[in-house]
C-alpha atoms as a PDB file:
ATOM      1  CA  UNK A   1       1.400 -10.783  -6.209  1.00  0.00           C
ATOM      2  CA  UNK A   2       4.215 -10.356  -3.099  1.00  0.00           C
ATOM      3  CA  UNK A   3       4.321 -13.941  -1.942  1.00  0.00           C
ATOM      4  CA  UNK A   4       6.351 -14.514   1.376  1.00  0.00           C
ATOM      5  CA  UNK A   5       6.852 -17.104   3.857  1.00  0.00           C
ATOM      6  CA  UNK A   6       6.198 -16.529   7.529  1.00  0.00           C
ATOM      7  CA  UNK A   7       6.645 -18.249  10.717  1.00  0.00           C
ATOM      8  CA  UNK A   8       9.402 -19.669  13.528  1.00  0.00           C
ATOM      9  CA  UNK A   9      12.453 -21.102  11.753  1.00  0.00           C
ATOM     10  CA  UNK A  10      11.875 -24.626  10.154  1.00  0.00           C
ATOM     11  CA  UNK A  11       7.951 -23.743  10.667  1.00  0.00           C
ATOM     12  CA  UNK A  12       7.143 -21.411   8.302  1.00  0.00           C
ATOM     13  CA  UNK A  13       3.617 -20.969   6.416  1.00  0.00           C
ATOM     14  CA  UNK A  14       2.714 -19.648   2.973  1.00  0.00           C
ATOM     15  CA  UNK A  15       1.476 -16.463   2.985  1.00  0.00           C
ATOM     16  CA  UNK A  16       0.507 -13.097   0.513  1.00  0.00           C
ATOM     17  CA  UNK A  17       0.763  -9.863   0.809  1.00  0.00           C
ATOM     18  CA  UNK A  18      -2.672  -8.073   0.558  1.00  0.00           C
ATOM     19  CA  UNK A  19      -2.679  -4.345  -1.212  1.00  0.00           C
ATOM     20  CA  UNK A  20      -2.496  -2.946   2.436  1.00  0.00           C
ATOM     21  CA  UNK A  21       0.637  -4.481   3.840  1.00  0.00           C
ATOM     22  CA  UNK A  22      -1.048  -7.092   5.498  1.00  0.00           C
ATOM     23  CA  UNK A  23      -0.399 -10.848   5.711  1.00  0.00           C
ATOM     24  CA  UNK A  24      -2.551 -13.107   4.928  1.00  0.00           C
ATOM     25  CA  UNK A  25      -2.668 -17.327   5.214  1.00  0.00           C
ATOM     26  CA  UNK A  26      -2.701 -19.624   2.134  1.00  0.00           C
ATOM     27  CA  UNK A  27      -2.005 -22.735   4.275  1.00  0.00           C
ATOM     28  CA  UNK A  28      -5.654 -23.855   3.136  1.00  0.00           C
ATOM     29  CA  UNK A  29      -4.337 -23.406  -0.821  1.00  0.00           C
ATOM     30  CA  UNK A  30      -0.737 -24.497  -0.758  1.00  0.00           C
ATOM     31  CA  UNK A  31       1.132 -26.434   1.715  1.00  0.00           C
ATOM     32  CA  UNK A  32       4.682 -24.190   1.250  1.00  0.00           C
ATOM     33  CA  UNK A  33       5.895 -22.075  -1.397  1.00  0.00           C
ATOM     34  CA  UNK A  34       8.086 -24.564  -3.238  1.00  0.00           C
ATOM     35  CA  UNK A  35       8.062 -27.386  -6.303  1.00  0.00           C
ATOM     36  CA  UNK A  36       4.676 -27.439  -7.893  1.00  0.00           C
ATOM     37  CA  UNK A  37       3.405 -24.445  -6.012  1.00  0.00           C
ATOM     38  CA  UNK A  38       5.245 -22.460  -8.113  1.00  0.00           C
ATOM     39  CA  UNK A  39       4.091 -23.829 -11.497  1.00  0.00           C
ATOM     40  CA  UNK A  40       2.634 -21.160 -13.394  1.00  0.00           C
ATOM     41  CA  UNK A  41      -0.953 -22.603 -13.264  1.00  0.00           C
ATOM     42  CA  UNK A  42      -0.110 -22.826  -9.087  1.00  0.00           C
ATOM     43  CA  UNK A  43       0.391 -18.776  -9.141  1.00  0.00           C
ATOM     44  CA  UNK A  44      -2.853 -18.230 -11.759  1.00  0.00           C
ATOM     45  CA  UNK A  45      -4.438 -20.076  -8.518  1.00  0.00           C
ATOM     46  CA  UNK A  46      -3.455 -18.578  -6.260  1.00  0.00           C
ATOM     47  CA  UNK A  47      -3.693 -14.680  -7.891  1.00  0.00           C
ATOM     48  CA  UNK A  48      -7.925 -16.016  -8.271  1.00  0.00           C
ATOM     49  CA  UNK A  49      -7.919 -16.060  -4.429  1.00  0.00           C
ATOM     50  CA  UNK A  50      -9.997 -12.880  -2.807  1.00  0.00           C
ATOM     51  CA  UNK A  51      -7.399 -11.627  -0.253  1.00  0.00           C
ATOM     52  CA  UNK A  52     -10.094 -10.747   1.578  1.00  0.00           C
ATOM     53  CA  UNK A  53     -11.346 -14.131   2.164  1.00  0.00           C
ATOM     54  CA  UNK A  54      -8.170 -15.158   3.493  1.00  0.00           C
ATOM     55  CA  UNK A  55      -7.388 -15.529   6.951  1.00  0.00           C
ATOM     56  CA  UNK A  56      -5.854 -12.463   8.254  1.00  0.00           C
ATOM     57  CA  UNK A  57      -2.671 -13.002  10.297  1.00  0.00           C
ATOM     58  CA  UNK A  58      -2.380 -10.626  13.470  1.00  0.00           C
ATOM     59  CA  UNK A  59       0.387 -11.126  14.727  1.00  0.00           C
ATOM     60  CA  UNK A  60       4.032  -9.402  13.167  1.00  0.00           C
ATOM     61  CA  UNK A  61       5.362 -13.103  12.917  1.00  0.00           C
ATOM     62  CA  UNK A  62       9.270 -13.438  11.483  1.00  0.00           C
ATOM     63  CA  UNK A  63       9.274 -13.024   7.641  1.00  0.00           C
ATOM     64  CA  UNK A  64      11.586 -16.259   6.126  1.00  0.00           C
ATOM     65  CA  UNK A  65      12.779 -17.105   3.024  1.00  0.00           C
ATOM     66  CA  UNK A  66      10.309 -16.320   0.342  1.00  0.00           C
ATOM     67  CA  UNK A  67      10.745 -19.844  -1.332  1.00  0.00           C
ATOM     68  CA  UNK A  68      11.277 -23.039   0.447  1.00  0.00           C
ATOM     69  CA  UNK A  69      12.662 -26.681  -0.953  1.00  0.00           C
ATOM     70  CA  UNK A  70      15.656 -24.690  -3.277  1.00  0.00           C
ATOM     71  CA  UNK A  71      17.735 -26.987  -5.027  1.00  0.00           C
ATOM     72  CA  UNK A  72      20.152 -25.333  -6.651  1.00  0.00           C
ATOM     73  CA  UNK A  73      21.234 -21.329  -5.456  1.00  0.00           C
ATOM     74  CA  UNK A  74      23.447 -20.273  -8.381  1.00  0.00           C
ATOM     75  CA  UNK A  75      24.979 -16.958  -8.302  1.00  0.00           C
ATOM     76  CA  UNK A  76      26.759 -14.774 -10.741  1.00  0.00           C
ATOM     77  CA  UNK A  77      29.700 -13.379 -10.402  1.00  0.00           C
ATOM     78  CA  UNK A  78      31.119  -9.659 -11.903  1.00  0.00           C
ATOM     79  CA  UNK A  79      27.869  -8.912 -13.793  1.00  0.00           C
ATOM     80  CA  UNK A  80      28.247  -5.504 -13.221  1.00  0.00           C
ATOM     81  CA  UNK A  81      31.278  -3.686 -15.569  1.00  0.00           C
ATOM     82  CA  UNK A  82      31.946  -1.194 -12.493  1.00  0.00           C
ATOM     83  CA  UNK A  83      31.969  -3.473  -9.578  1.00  0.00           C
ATOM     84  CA  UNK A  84      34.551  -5.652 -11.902  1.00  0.00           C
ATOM     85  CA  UNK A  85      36.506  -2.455 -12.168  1.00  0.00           C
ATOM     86  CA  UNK A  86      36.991  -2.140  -8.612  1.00  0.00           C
ATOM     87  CA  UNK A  87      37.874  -5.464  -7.758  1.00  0.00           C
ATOM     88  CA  UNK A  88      40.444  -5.452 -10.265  1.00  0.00           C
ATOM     89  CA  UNK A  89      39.021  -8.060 -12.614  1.00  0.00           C
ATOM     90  CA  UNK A  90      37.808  -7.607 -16.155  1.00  0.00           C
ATOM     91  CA  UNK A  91      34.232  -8.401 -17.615  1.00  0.00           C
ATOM     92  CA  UNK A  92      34.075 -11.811 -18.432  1.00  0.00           C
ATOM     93  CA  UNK A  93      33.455 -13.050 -21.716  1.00  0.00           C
ATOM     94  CA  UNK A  94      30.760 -15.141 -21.023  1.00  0.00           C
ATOM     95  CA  UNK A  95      28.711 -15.363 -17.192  1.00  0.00           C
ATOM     96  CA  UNK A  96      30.935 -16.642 -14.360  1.00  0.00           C
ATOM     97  CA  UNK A  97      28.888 -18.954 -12.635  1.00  0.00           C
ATOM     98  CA  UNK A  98      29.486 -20.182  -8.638  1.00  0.00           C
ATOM     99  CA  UNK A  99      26.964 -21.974  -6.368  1.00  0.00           C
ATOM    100  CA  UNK A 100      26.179 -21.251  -2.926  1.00  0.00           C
ATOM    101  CA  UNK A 101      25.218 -23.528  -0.244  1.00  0.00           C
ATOM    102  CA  UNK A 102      21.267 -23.939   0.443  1.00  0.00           C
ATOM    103  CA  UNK A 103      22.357 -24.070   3.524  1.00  0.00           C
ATOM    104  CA  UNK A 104      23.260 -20.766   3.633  1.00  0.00           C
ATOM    105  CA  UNK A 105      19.548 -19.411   3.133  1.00  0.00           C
ATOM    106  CA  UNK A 106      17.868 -17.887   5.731  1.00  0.00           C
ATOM    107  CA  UNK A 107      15.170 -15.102   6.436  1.00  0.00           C
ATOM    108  CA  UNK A 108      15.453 -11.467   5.066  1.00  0.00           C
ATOM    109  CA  UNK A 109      15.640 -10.061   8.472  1.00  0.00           C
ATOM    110  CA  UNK A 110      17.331 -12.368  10.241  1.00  0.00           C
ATOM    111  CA  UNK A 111      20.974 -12.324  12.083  1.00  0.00           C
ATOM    112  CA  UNK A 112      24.256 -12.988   9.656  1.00  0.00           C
ATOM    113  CA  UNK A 113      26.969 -14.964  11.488  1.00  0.00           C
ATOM    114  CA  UNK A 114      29.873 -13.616  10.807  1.00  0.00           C
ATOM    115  CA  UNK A 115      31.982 -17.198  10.916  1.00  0.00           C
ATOM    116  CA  UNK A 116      35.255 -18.297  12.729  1.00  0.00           C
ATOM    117  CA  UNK A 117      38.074 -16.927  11.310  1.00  0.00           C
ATOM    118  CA  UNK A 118      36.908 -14.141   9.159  1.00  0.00           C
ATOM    119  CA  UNK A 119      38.422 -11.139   8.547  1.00  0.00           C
ATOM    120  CA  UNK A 120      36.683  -9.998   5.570  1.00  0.00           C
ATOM    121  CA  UNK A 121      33.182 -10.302   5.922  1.00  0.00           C
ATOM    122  CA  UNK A 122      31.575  -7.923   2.854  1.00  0.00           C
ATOM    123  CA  UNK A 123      28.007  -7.105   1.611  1.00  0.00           C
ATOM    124  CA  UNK A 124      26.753  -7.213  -1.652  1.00  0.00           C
ATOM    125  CA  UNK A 125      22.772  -6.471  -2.849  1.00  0.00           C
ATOM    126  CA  UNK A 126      21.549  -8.604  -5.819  1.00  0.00           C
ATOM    127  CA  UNK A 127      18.953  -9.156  -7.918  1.00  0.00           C
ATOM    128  CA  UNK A 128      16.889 -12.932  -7.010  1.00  0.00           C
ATOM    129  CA  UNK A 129      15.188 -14.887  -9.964  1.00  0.00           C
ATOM    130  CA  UNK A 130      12.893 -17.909  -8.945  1.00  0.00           C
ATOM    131  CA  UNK A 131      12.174 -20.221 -10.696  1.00  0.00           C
ATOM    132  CA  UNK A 132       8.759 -21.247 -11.462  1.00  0.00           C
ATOM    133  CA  UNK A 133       9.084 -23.934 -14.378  1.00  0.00           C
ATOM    134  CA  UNK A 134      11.665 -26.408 -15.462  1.00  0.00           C
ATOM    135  CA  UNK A 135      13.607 -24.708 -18.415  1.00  0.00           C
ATOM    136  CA  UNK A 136      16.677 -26.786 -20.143  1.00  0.00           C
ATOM    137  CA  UNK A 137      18.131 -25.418 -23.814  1.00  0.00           C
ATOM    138  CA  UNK A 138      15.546 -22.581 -23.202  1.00  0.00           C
ATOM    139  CA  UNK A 139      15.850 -19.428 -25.717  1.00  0.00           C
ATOM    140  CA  UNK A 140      16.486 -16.187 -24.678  1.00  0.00           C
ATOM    141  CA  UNK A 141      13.043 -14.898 -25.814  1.00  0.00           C
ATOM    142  CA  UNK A 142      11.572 -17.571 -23.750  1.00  0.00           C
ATOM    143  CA  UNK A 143      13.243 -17.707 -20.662  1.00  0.00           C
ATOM    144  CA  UNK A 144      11.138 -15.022 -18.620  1.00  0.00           C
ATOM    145  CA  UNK A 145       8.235 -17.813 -19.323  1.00  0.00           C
ATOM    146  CA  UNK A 146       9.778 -19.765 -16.566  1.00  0.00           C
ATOM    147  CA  UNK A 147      10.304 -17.234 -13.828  1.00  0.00           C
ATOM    148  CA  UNK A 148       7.880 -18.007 -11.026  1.00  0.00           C
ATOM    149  CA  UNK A 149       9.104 -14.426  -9.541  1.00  0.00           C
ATOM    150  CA  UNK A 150      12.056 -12.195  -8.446  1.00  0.00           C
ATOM    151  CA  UNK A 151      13.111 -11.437  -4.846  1.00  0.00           C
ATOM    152  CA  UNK A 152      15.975  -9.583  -3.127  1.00  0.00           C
ATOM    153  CA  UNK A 153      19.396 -11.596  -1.937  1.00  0.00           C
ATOM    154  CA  UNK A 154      22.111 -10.361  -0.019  1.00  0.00           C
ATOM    155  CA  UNK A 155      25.492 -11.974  -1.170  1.00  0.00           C
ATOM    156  CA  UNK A 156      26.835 -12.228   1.696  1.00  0.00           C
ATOM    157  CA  UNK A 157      30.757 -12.774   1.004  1.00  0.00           C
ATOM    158  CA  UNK A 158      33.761 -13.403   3.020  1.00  0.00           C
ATOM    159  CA  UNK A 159      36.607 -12.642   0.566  1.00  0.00           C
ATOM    160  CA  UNK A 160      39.705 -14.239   2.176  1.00  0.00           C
ATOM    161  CA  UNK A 161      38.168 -17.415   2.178  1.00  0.00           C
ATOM    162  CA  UNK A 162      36.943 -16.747  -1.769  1.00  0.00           C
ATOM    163  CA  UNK A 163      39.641 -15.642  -3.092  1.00  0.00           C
ATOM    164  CA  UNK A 164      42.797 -16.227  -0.505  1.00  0.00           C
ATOM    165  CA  UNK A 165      42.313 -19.641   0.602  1.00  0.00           C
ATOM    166  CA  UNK A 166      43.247 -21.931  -2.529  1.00  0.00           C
ATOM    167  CA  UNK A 167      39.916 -23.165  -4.419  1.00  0.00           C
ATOM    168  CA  UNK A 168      36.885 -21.898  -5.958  1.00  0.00           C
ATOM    169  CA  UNK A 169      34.948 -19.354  -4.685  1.00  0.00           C
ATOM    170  CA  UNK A 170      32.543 -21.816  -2.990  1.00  0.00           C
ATOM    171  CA  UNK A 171      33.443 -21.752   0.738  1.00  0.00           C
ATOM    172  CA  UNK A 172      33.582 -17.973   0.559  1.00  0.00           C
ATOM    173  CA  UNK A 173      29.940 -17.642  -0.187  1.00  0.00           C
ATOM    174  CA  UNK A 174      28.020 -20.486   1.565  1.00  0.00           C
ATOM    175  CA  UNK A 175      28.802 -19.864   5.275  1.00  0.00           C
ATOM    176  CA  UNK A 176      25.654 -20.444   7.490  1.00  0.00           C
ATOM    177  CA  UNK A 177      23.428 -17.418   7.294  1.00  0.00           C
ATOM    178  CA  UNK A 178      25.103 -16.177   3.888  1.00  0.00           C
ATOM    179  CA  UNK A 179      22.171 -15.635   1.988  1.00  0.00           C
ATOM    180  CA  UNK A 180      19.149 -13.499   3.268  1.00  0.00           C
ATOM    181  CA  UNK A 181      15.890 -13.833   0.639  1.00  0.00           C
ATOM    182  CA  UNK A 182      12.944 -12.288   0.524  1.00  0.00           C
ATOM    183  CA  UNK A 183      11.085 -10.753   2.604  1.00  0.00           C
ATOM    184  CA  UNK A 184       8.160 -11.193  -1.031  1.00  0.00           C
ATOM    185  CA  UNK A 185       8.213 -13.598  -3.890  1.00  0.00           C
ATOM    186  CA  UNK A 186       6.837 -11.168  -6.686  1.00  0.00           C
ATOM    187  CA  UNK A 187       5.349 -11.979  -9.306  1.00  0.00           C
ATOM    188  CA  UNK A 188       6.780 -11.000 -12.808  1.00  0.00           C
ATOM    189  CA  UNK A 189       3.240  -9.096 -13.689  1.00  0.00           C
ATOM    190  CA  UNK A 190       4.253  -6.941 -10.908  1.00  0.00           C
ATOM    191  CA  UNK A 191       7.875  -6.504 -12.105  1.00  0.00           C
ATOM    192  CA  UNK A 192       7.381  -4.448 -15.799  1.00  0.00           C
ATOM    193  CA  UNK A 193      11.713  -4.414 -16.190  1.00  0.00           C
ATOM    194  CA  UNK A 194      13.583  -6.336 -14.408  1.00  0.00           C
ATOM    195  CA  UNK A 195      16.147  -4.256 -15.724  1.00  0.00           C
ATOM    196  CA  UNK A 196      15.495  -1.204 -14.817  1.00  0.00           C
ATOM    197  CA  UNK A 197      15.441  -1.951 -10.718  1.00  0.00           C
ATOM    198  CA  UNK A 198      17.409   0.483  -8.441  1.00  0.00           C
ATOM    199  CA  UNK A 199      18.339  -1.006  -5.766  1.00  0.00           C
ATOM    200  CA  UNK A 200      20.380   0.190  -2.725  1.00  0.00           C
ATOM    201  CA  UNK A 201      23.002  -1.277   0.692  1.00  0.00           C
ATOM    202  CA  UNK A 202      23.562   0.911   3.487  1.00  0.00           C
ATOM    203  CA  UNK A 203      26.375  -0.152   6.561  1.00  0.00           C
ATOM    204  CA  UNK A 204      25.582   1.455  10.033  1.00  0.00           C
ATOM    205  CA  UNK A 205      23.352   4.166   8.071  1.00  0.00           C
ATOM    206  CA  UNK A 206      25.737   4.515   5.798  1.00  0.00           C
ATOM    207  CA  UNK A 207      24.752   4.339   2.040  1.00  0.00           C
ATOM    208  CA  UNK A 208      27.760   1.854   0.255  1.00  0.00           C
ATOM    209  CA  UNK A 209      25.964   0.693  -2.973  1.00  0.00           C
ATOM    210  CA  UNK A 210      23.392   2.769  -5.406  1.00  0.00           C
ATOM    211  CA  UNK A 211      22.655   1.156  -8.705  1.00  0.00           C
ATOM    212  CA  UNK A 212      20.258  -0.280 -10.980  1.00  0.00           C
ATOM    213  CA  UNK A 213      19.682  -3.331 -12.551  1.00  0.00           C
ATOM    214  CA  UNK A 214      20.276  -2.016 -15.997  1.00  0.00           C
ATOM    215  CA  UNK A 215      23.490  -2.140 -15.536  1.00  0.00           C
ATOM    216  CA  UNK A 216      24.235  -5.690 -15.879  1.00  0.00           C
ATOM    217  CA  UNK A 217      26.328  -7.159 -18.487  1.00  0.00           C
ATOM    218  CA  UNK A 218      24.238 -10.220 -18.749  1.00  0.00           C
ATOM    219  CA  UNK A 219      20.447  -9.830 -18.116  1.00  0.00           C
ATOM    220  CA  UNK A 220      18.016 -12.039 -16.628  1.00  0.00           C
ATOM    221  CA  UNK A 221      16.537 -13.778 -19.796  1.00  0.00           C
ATOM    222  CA  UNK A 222      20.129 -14.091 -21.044  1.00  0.00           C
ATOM    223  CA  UNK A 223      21.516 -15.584 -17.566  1.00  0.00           C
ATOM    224  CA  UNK A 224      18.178 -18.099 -17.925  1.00  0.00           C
ATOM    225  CA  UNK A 225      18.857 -19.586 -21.351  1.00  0.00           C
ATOM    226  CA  UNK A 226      22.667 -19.138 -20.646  1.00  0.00           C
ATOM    227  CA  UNK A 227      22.608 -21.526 -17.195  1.00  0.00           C
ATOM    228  CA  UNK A 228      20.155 -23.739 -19.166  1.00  0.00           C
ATOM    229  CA  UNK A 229      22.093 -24.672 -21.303  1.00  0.00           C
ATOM    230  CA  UNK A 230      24.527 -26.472 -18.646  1.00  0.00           C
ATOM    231  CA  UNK A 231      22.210 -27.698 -16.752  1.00  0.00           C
ATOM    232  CA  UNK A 232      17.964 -28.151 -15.971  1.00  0.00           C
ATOM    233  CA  UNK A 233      16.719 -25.398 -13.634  1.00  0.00           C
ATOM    234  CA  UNK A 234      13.556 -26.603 -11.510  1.00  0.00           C
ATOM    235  CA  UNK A 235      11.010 -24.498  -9.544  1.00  0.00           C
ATOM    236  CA  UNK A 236      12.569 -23.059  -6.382  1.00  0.00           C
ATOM    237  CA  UNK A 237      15.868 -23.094  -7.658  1.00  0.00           C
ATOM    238  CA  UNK A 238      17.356 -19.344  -7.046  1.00  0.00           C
ATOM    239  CA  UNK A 239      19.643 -17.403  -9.388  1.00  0.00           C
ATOM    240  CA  UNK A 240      21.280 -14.627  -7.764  1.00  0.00           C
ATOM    241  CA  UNK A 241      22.419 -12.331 -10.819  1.00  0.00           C
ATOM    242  CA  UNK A 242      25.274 -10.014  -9.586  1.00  0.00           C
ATOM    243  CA  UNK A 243      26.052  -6.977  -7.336  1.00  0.00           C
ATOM    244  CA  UNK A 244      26.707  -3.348  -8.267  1.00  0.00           C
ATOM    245  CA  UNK A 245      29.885  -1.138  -7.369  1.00  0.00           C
ATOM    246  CA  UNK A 246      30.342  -0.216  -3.309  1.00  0.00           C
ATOM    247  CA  UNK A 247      31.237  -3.496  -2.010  1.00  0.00           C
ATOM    248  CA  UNK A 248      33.758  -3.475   0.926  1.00  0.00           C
ATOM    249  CA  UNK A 249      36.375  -4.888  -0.859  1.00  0.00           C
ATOM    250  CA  UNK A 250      36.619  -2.544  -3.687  1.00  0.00           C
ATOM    251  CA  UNK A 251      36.775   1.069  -1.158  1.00  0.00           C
ATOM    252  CA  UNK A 252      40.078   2.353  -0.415  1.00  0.00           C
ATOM    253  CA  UNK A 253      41.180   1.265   2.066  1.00  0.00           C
ATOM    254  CA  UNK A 254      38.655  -2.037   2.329  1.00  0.00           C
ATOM    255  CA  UNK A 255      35.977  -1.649   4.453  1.00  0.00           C
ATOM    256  CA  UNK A 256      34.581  -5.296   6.389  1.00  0.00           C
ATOM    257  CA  UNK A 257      31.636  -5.912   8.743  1.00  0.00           C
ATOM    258  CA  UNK A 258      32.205  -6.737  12.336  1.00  0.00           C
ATOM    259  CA  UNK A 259      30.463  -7.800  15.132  1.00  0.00           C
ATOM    260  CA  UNK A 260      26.845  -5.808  15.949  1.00  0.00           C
ATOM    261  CA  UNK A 261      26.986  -3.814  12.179  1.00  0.00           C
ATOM    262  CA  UNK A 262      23.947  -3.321  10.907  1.00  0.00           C
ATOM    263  CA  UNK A 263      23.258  -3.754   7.139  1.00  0.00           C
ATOM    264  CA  UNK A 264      20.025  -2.207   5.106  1.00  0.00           C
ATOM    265  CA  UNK A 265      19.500  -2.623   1.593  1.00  0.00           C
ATOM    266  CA  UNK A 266      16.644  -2.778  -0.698  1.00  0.00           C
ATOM    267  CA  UNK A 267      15.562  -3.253  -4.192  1.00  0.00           C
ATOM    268  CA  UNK A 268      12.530  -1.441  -6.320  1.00  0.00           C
ATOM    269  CA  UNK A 269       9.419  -3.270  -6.191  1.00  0.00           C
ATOM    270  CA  UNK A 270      10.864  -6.250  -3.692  1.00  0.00           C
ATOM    271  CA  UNK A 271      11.262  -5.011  -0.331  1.00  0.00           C
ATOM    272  CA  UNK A 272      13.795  -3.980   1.777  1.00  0.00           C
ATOM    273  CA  UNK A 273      15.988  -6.194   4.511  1.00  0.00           C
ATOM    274  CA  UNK A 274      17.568  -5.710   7.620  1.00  0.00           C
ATOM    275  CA  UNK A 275      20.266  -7.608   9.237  1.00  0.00           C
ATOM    276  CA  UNK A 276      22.091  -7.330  12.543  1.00  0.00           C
ATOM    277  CA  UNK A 277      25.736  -9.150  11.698  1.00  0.00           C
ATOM    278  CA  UNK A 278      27.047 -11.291  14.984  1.00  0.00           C
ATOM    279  CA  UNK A 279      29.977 -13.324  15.270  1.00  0.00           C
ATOM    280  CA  UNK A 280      29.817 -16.742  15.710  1.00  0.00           C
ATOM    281  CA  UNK A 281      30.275 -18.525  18.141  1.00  0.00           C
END
């Protein structure tokens, strides 16, 4: 199933995606997309409904973030050996793990502030994993059992204040608007590898990033047990698993957004997003 979330900000409803692009309302079968609603007998549920019987939605309402009520966003960082190339770091030796601000979530097409003071304002495409069921000390050959779903993120990253400004990397990932989701939930039935995903950022029309999922040092079931380990993960919480090369910071010279860009990317099997970048005010 492509589950998604549509509606004004603050107001959206549950919805799927029928076979012919259409949305259609499960407000009558689930009140949001978040906590129990993504257990896995929730999603066996909801993939009995007819989406014909549902209520067809006319309108082309705002798409929001596929997964409401996240508690935890944890990302990733240099999962990919090539993007830690040209960043000038080295391949950890086990995952390096940062959290970004819930606040930062918002809809998969809507406007990125770029905030006060930035300078370096870069991109990044990554690979989502939702969490459907609690897992803590979970296996590796388990861990895929509690994946409610996969959905595209945009990193959104402002680098001087990550990695120039004394600290963590923190407050240079969870600026208001810094992380896009969605536009779909899908389901892992509809998702045969999730690594083997190309996936894709262009700038202005201008394609920056072309990779794959398969690339990753660390997969998915091995970030899962790995993060479990540390700490419980609970249904809606969002693991953002790491970007491929052609982020801004690693062309020669460095390449940042500004004001009125326009940034594309995409991912196989979960959608594409579109975001116009504005400076805050």
């Amino acid at each position: 199933m492509k589950l998604l979330r549509y509606g004004d900000q603050g107001a959206e409803k549950p919805g799927l995606l029928d076979s012919d692009g259409n949305i259609r309302d499960l407000s009558a079968h689930v009140s949001d997309l978040a906590g129990a609603a993504l257990l896995p007998e929730s999603l066996s549920r909801i993939a009995a409904l007819d989406p014909a019987a549902l209520p067809l939605v006319q309108s082309n309402p705002r798409v929001g973030p596929c997964v409401a009520g996240t508690g935890k966003f944890i990302c990733i960082g240099l999962n990919y050996s090539d993007h830690a190339a040209e960043t000038g770091a080295t391949v950890p030796p086990e995952p390096v793990i940062f959290m970004k601000a819930t606040s930062a979530i918002c809809g998969p097409n809507d406007d990125v502030r770029i905030p006060r003071g930035s300078e370096k304002t870069d991109w990044e495409v990554e690979l989502g994993v939702v969490i459907g069921k609690t897992a803590k000390y979970v296996s590796e050959a388990e861990a895929l059992d509690h994946v409610a779903g996969y959905c595209l993120v945009h990193d959104v990253s402002e680098r001087a204040f990550q990695a120039e400004r004394a600290g963590q990397w923190t407050k240079g990932k969870s600026c208001d608007t810094f992380g896009p989701i969605g536009p779909w939930l899908v389901t892992p039935d509809e998702i045969a590898d999730p690594q083997n995903l190309a996936m894709w950022l262009n700038v202005n029309g201008e394609k920056m990033q072309d990779g794959s999922s398969n690339t990753m040092v660390y997969g998915v079931a091995f970030v899962i047990s790995y993060l479990s380990q540390f700490m419980s993960l609970q249904p809606g919480d969002i693991i953002s698993t790491g970007t491929p090369p052609g982020v801004g910071m690693g062309l020669k010279p460095p390449r940042y957004l500004r004001d009125g860009d326009v940034v594309e990317l995409g991912i196989e099997g979960l959608g594409t997003q579109k975001q116009r970048f504005v400076a805050d005010a």
